[in-house]
N, C-alpha and C. Protein backbone atom coordinates (compact mmCIF):
# COMPACT_ATOMS: atom_id res chain seq x y z
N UNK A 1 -74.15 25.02 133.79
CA UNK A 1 -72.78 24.56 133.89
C UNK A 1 -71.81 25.74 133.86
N UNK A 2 -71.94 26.66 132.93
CA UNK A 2 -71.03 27.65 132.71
C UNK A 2 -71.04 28.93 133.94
N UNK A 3 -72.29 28.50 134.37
CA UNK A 3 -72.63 29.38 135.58
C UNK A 3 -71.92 29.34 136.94
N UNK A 4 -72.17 28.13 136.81
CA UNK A 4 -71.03 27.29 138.26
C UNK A 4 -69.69 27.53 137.95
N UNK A 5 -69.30 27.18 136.90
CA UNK A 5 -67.74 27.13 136.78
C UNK A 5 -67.59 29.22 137.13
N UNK A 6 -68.17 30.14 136.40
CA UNK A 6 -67.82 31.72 136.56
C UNK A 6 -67.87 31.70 138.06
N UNK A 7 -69.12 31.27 139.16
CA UNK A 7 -69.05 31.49 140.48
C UNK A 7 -67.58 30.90 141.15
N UNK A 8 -67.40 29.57 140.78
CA UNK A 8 -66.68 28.75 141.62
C UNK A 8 -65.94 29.62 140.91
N UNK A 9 -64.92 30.15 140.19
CA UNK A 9 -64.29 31.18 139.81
C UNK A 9 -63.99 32.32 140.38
N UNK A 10 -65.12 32.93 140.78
CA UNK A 10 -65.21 34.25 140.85
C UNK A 10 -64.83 33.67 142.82
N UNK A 11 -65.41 32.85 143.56
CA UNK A 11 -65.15 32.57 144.73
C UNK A 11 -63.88 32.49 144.92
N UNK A 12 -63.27 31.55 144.14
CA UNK A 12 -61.57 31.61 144.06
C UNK A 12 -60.74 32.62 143.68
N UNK A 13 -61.10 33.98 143.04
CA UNK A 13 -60.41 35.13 142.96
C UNK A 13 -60.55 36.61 144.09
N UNK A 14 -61.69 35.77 144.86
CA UNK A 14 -61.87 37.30 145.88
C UNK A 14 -61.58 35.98 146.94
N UNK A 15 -61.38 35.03 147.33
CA UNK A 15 -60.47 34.04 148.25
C UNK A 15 -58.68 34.69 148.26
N UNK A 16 -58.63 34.93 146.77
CA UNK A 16 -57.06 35.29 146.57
C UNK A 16 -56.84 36.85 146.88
N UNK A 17 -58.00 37.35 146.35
CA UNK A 17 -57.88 39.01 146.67
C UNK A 17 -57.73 39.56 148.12
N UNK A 18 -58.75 38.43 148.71
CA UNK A 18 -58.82 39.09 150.42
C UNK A 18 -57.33 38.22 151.42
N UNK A 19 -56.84 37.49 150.19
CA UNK A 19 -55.28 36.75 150.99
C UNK A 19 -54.37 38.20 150.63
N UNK A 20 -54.33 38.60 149.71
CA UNK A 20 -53.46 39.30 149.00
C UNK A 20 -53.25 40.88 149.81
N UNK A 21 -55.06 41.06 150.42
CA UNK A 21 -55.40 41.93 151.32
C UNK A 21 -54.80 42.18 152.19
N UNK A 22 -54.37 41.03 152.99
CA UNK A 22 -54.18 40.44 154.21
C UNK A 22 -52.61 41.15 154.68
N UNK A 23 -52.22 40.62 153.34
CA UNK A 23 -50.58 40.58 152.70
C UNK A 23 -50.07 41.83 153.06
N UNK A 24 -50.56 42.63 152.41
CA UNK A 24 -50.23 43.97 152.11
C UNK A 24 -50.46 44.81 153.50
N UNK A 25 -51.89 44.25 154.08
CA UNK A 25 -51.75 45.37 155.71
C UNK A 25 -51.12 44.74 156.40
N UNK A 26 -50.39 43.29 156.43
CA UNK A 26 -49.45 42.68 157.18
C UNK A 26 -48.44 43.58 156.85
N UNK A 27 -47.81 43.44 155.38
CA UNK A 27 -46.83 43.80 155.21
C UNK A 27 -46.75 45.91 155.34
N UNK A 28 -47.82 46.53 155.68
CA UNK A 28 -47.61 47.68 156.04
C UNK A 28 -47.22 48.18 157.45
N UNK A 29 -47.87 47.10 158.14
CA UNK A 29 -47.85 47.53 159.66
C UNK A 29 -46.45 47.00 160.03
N UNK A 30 -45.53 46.42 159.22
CA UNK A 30 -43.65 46.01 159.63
C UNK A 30 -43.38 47.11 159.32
N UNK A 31 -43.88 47.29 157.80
CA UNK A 31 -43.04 48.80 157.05
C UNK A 31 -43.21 49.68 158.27
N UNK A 32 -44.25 50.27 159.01
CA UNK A 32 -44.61 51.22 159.63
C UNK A 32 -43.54 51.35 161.13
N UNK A 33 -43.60 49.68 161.58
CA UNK A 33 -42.70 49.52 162.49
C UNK A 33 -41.23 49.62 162.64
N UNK A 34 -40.88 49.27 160.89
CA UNK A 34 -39.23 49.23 160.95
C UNK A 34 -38.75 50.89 160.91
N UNK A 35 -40.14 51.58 159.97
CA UNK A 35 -39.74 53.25 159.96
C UNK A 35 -39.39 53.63 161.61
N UNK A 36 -40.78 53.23 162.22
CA UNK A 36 -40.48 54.14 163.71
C UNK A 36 -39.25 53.37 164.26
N UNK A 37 -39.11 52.32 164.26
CA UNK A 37 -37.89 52.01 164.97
C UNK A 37 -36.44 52.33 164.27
N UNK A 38 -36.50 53.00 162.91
CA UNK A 38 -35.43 53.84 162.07
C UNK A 38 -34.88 54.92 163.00
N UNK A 39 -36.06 55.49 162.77
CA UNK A 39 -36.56 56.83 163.59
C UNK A 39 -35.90 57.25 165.09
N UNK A 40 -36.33 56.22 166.02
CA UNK A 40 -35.78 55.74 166.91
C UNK A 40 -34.31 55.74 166.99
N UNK A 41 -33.81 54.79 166.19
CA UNK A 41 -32.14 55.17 165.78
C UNK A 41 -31.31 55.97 165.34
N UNK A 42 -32.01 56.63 164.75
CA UNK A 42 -31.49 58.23 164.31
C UNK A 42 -31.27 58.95 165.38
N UNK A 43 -31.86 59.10 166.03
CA UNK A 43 -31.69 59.65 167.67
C UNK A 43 -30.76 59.16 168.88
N UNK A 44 -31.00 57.63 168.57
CA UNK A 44 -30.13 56.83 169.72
C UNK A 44 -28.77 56.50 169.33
N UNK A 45 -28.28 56.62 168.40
CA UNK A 45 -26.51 56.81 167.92
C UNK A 45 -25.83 57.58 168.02
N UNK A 46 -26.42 59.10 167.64
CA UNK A 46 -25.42 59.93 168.15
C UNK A 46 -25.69 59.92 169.80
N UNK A 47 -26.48 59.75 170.57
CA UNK A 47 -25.92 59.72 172.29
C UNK A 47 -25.60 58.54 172.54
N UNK A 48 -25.40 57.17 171.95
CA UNK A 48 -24.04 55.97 171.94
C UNK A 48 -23.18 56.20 171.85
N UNK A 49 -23.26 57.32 170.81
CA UNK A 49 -21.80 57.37 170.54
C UNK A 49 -21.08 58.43 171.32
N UNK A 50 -21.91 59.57 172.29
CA UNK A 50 -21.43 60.37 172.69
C UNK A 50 -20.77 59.52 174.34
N UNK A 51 -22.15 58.64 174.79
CA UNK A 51 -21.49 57.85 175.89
C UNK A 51 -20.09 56.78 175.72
N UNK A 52 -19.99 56.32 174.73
CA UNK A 52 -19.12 55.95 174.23
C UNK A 52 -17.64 56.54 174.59
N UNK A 53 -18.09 57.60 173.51
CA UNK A 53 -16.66 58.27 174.08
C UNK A 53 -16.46 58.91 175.42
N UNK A 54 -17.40 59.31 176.06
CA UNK A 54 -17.29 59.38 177.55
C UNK A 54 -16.69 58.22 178.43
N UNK A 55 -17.41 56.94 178.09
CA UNK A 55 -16.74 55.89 178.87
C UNK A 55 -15.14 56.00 178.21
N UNK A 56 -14.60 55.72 177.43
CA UNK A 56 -13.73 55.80 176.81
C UNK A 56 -12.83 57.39 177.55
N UNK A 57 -12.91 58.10 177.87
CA UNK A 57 -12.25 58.95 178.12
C UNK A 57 -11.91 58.98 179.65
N UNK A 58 -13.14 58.41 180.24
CA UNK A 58 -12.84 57.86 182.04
C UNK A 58 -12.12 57.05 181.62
N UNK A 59 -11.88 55.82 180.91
CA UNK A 59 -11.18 54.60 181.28
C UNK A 59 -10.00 55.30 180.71
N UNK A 60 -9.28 56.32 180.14
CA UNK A 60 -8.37 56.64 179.53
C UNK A 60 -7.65 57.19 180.92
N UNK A 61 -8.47 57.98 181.52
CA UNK A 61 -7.88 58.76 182.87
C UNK A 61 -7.78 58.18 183.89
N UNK A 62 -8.21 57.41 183.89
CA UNK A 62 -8.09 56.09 185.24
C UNK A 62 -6.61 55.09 185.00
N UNK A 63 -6.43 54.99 183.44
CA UNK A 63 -5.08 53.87 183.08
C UNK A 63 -4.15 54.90 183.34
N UNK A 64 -3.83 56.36 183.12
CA UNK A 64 -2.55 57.28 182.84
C UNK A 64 -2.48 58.00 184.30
C-alpha cells in the first residue's frame, strides 16, 4: 500500500517537474527573442529618427 501511494507520488512530481521544464525553455526562448528584437531596436531608432527628421526637413522646404 505504502508503496503505491510513494510511486503514484513520485509519478505526479516528475509529471510536474517535466511541466515546469517545459515552462522555463518556453519561457527562455521569448526571453531570448524579446533580447534580439531589443537589440534590433537599439539600432533601428536612431536611423527613424534620423529619417524622420529628414522627411521633416523636405516637407519644411517644400511649404516655405
Amino acid at each position: 500500500m505504502m508503496y503505491s501511494l510513494l510511486q503514484s507520488r513520485s509519478q505526479t512530481l516528475q509529471k510536474q517537474l517535466q511541466e515546469m521544464h517545459e515552462q522555463v525553455e518556453q519561457t527562455v526562448v521569448e526571453m531570448k527573442t524579446f533580447e534580439n528584437l531589443r537589440e534590433h531596436e537599439v539600432i533601428a531608432v536612431p536611423k527613424r529618427v534620423e529619417v524622420g527628421v529628414a522627411i521633416s526637413l523636405l516637407v519644411a522646404r517644400m511649404l516655405y
